[in-house]
C-alpha atoms as a PDB file:
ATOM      1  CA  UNK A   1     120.789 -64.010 -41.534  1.00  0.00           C
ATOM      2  CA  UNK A   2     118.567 -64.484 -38.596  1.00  0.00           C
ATOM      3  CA  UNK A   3     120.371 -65.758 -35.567  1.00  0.00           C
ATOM      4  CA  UNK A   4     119.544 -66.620 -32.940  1.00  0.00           C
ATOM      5  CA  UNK A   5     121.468 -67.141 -29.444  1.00  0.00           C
ATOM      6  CA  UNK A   6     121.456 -70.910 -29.164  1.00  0.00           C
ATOM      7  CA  UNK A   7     122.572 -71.351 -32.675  1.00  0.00           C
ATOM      8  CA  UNK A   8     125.025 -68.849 -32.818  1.00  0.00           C
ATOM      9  CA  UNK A   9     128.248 -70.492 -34.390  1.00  0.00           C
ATOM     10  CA  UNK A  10     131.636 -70.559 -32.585  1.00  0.00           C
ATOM     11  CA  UNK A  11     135.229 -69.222 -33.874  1.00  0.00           C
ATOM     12  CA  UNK A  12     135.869 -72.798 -34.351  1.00  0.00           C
ATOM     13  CA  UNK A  13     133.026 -73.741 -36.630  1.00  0.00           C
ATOM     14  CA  UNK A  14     133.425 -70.990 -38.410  1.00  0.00           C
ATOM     15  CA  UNK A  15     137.251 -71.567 -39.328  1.00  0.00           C
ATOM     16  CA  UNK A  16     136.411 -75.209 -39.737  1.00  0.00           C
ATOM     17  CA  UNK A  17     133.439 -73.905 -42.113  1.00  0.00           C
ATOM     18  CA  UNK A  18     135.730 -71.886 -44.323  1.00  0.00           C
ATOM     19  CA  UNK A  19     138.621 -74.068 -43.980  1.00  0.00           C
ATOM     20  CA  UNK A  20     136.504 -77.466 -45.119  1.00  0.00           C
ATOM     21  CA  UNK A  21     133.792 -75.687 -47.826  1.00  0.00           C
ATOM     22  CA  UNK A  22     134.101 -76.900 -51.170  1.00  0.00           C
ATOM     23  CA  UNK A  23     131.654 -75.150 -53.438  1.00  0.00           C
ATOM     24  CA  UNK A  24     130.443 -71.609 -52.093  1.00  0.00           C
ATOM     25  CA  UNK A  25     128.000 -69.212 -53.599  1.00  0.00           C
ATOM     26  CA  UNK A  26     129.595 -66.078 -54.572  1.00  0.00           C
ATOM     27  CA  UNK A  27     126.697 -62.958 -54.991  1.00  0.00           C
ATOM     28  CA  UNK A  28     127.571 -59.173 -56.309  1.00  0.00           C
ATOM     29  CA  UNK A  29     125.655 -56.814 -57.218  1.00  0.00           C
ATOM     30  CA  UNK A  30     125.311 -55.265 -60.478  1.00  0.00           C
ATOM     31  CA  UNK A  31     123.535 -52.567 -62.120  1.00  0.00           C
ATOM     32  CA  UNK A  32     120.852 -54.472 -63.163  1.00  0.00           C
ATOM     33  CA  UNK A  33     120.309 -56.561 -59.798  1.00  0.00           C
ATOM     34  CA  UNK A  34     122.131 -59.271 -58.033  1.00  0.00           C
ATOM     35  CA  UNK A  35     124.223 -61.993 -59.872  1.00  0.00           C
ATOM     36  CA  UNK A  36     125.511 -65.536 -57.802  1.00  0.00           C
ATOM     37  CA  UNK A  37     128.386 -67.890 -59.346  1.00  0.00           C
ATOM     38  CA  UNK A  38     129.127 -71.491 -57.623  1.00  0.00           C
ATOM     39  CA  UNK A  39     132.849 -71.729 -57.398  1.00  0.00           C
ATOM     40  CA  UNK A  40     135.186 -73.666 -55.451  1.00  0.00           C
ATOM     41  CA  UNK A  41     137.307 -70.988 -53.155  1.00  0.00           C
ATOM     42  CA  UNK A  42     139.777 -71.349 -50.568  1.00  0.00           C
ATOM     43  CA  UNK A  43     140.241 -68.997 -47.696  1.00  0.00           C
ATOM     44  CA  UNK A  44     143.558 -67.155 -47.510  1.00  0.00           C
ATOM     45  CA  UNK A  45     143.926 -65.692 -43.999  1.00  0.00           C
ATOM     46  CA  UNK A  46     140.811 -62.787 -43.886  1.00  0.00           C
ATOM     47  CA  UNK A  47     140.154 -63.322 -48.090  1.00  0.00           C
ATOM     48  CA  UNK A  48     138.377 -66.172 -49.616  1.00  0.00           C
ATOM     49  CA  UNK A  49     139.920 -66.916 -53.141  1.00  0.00           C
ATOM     50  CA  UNK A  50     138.525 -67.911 -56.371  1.00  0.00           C
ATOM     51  CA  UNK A  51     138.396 -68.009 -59.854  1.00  0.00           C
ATOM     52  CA  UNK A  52     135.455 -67.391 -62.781  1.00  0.00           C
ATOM     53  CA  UNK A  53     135.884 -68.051 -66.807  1.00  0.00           C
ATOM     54  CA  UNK A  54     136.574 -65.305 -68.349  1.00  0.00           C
ATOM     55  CA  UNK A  55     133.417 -65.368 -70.338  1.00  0.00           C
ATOM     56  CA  UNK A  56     131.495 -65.196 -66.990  1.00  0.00           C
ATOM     57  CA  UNK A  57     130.204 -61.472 -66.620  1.00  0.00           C
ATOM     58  CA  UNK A  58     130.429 -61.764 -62.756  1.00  0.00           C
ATOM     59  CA  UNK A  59     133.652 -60.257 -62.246  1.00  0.00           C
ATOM     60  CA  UNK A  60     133.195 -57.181 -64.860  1.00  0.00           C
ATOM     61  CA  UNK A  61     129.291 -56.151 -63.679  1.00  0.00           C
ATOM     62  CA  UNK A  62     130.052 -56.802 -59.924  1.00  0.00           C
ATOM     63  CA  UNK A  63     129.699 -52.990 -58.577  1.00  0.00           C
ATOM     64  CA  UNK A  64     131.408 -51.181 -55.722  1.00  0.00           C
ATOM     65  CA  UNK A  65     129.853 -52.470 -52.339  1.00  0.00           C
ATOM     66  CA  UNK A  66     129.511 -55.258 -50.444  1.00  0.00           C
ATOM     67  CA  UNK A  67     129.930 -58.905 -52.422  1.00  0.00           C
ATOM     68  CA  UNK A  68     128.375 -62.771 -49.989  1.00  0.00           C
ATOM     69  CA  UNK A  69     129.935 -65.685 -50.565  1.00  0.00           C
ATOM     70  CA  UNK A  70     127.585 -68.656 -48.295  1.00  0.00           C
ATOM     71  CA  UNK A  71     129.712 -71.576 -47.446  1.00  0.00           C
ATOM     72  CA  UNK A  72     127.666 -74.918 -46.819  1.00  0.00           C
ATOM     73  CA  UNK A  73     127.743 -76.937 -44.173  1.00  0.00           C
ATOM     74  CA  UNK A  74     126.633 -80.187 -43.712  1.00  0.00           C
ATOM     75  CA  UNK A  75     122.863 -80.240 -43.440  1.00  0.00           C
ATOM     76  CA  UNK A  76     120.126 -82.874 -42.800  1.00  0.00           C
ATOM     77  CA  UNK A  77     116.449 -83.294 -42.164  1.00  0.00           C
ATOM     78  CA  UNK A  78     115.607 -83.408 -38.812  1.00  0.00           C
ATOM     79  CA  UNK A  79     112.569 -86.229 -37.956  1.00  0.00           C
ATOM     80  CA  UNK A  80     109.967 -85.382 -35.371  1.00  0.00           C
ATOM     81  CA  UNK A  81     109.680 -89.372 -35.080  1.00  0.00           C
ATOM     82  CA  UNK A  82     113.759 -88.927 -33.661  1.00  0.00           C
ATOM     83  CA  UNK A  83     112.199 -87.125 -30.452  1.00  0.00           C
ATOM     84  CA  UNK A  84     111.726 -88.015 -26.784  1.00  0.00           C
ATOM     85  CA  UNK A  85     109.016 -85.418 -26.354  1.00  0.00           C
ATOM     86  CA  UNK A  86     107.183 -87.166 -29.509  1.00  0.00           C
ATOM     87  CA  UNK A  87     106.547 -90.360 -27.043  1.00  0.00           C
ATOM     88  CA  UNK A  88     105.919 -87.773 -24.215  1.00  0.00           C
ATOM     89  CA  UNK A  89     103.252 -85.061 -25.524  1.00  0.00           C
ATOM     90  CA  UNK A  90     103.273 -85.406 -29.339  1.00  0.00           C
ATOM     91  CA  UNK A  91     103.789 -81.605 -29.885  1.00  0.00           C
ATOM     92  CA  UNK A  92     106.936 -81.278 -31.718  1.00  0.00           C
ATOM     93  CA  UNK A  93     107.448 -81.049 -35.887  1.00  0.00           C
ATOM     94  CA  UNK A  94     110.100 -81.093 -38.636  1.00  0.00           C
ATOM     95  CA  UNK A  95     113.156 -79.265 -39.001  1.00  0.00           C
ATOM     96  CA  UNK A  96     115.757 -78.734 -40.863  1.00  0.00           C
ATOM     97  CA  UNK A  97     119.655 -79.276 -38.757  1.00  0.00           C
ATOM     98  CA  UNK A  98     122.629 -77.408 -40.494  1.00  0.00           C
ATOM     99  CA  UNK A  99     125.806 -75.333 -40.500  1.00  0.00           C
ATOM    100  CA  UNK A 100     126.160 -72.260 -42.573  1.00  0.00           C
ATOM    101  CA  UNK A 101     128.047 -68.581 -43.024  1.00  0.00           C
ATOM    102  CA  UNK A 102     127.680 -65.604 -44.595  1.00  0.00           C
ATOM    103  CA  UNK A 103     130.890 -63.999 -45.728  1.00  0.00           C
ATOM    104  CA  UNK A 104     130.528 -60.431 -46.291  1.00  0.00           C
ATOM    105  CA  UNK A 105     133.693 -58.326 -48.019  1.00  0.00           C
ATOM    106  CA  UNK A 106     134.724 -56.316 -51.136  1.00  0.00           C
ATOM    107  CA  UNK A 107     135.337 -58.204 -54.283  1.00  0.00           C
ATOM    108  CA  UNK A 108     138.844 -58.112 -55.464  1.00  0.00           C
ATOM    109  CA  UNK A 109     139.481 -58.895 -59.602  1.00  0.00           C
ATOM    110  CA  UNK A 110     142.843 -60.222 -59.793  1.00  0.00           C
ATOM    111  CA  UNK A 111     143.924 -60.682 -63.945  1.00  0.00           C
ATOM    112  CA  UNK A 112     147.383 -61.565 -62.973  1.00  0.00           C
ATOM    113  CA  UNK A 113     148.859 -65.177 -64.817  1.00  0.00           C
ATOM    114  CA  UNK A 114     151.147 -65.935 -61.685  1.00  0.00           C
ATOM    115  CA  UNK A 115     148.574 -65.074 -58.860  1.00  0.00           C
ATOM    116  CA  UNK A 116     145.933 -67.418 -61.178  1.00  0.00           C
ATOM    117  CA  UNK A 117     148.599 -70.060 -61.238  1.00  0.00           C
ATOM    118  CA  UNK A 118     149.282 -70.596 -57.398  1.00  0.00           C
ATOM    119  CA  UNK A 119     145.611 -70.765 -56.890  1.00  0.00           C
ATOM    120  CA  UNK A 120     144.805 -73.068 -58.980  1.00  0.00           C
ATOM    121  CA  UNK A 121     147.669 -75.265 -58.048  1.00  0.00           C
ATOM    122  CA  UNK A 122     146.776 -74.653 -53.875  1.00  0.00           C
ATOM    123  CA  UNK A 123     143.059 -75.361 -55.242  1.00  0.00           C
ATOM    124  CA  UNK A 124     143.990 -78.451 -57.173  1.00  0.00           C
ATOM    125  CA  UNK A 125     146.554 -79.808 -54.119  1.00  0.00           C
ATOM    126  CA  UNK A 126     143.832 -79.177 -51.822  1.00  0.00           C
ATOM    127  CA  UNK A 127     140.918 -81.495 -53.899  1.00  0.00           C
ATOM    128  CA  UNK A 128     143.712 -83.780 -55.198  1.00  0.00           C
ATOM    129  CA  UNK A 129     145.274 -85.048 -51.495  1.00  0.00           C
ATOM    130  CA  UNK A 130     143.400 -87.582 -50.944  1.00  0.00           C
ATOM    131  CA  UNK A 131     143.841 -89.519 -54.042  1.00  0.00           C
ATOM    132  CA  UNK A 132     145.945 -92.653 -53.804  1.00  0.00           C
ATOM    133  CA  UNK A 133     147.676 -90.741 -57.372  1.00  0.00           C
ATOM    134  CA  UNK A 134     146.888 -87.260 -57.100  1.00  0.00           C
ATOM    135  CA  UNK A 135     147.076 -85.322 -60.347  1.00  0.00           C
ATOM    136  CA  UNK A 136     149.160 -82.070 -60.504  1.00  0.00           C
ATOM    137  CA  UNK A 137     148.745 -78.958 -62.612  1.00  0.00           C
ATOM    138  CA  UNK A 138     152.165 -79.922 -63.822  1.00  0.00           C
ATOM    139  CA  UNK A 139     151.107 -83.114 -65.115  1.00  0.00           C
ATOM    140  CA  UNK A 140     149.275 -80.970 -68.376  1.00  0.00           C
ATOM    141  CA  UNK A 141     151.304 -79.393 -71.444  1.00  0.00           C
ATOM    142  CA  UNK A 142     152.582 -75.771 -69.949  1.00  0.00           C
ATOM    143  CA  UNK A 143     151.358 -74.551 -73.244  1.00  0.00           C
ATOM    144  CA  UNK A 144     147.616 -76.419 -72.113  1.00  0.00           C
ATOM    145  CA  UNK A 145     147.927 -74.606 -68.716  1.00  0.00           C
ATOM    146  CA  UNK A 146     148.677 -71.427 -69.884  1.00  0.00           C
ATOM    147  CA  UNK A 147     145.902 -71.124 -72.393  1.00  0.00           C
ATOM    148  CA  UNK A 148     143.552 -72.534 -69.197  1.00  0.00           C
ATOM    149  CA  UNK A 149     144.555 -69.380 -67.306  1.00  0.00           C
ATOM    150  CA  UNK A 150     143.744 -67.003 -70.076  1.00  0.00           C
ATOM    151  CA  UNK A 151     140.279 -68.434 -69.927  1.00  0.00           C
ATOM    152  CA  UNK A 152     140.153 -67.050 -66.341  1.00  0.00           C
ATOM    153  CA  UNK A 153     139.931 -64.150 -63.647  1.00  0.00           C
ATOM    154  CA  UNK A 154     140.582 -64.266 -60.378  1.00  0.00           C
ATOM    155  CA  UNK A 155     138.053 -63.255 -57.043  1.00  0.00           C
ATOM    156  CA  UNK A 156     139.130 -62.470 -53.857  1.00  0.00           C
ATOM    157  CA  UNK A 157     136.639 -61.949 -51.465  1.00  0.00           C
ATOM    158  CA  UNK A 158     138.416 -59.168 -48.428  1.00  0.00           C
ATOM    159  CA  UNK A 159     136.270 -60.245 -45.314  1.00  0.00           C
ATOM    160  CA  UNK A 160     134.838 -57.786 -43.686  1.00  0.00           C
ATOM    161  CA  UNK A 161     132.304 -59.346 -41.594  1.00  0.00           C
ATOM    162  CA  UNK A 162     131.056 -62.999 -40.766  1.00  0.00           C
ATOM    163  CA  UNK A 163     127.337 -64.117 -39.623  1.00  0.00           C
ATOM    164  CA  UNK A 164     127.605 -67.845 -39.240  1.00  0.00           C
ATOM    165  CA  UNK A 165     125.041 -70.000 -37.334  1.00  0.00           C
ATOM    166  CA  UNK A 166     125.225 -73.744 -36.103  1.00  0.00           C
ATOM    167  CA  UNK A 167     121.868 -75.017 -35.510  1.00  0.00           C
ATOM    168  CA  UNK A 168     122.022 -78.516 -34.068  1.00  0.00           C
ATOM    169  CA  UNK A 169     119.058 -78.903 -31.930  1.00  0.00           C
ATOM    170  CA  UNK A 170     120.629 -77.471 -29.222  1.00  0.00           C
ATOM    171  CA  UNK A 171     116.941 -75.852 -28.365  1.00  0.00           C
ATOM    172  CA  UNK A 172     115.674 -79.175 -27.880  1.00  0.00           C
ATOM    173  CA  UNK A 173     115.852 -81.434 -24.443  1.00  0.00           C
ATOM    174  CA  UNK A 174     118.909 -83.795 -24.085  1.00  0.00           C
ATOM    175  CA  UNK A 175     116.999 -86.811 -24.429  1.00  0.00           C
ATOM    176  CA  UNK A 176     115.688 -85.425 -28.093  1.00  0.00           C
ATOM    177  CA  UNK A 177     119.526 -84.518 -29.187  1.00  0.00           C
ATOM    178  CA  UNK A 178     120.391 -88.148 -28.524  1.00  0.00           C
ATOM    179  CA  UNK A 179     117.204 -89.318 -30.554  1.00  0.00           C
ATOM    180  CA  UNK A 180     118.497 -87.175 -33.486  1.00  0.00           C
ATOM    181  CA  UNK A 181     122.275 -88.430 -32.793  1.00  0.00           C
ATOM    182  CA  UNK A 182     120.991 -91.578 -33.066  1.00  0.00           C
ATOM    183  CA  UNK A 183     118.690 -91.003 -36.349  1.00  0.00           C
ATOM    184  CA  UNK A 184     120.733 -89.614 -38.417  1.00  0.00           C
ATOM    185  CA  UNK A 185     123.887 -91.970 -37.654  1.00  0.00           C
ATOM    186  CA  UNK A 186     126.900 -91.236 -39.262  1.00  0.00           C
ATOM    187  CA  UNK A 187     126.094 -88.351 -41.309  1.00  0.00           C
ATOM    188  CA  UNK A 188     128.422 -85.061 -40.671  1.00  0.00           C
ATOM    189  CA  UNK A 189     125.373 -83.399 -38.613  1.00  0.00           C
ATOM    190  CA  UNK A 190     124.957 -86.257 -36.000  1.00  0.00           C
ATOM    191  CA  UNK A 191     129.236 -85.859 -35.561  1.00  0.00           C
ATOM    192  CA  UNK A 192     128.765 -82.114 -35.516  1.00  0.00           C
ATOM    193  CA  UNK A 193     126.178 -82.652 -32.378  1.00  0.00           C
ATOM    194  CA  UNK A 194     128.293 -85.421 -30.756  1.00  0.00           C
ATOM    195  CA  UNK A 195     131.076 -82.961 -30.916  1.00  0.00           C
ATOM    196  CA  UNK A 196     128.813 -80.492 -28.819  1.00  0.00           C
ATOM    197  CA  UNK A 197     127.859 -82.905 -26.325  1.00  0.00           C
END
């Protein structure tokens, strides 16, 4: 991923990336090219942790080599209206604001009914917190659950490297920050630049 200086993410985003990211992109490749599966994952010290169905041919035709799982930030369109220098000289365009990372590392296939368990139970905690009622994998039939983690395999993703990049306008003047602050509100980008200001 091209980055460059200005947008080049911090320790802090990054953990705060990986920490928060919900649905990632998980790519292998395979004999016959390059394969991608959306999965939730959660990261486990220097692993990112998943699961696929069973049925999914990811996690047999993933070869040796590196594996890329891209978290998602928050992202927003970025209005040239929003800028100072619009007002001042009119030379200024679109863009796109967001926060990203590329997670590079071996994929791990982990077949193992207790491992399967505790992730899906951290995974289900983690998405079910917030409810006012939050549902537990306890709550189903242990003969439901067990059948559920027959249906699937487990990924780890073993980190070995991390390109992450932060681009928040910090190329742009001061006064055209604020003007993008100020467009875009309350959305998760405009907190993300307040929090750099």
């Amino acid at each position: 991923m091209y980055v460059p200086a200005a947008f080049a993410a911090s320790d802090e985003d990054v953990a705060a990336l990986l920490d928060g990211a919900h649905l990632v992109d998980l790519i292998s490749p395979t004999a016959t090219g390059l394969v991608a599966t959306p999965l939730p994952m959660l990261r486990d010290g220097d692993s990112l942790l998943g699961h696929v169905a069973r049925n999914n041919p990811h996690w047999r035709d993933a070869v040796a080599g590196e594996s890329l799982v891209i978290a998602h930030g928050p992202d927003a369109y970025v209005s040239p209206g929003w800028y100072a220098s619009k007002r001042q000289h009119g030379r200024v365009v679109p863009t796109w604001n967001y926060l990203t990372a590329h997670v590079y590392g071996r994929l791990v296939v982990h077949d193992d009914v207790d491992w399967l368990r505790a992730l899906v139970t951290r995974l289900t905690e983690r998405h079910e917190a917030s409810r006012p009622h939050p549902w537990a994998v306890t709550d189903a039939p242990v003969e439901f659950v067990e059948g559920q983690l027959r249906a699937i395999v487990g990924v780890e993703l073993r980190i070995t490297r991390i390109e992450a990049k932060a681009k928040l306008s910090q190329n742009r003047p001061a006064a055209d920050r604020d003007g993008v602050i100020a467009g875009l509100g309350d959305h998760p980008v405009a907190e993300a630049m307040r929090a750099r200001a």
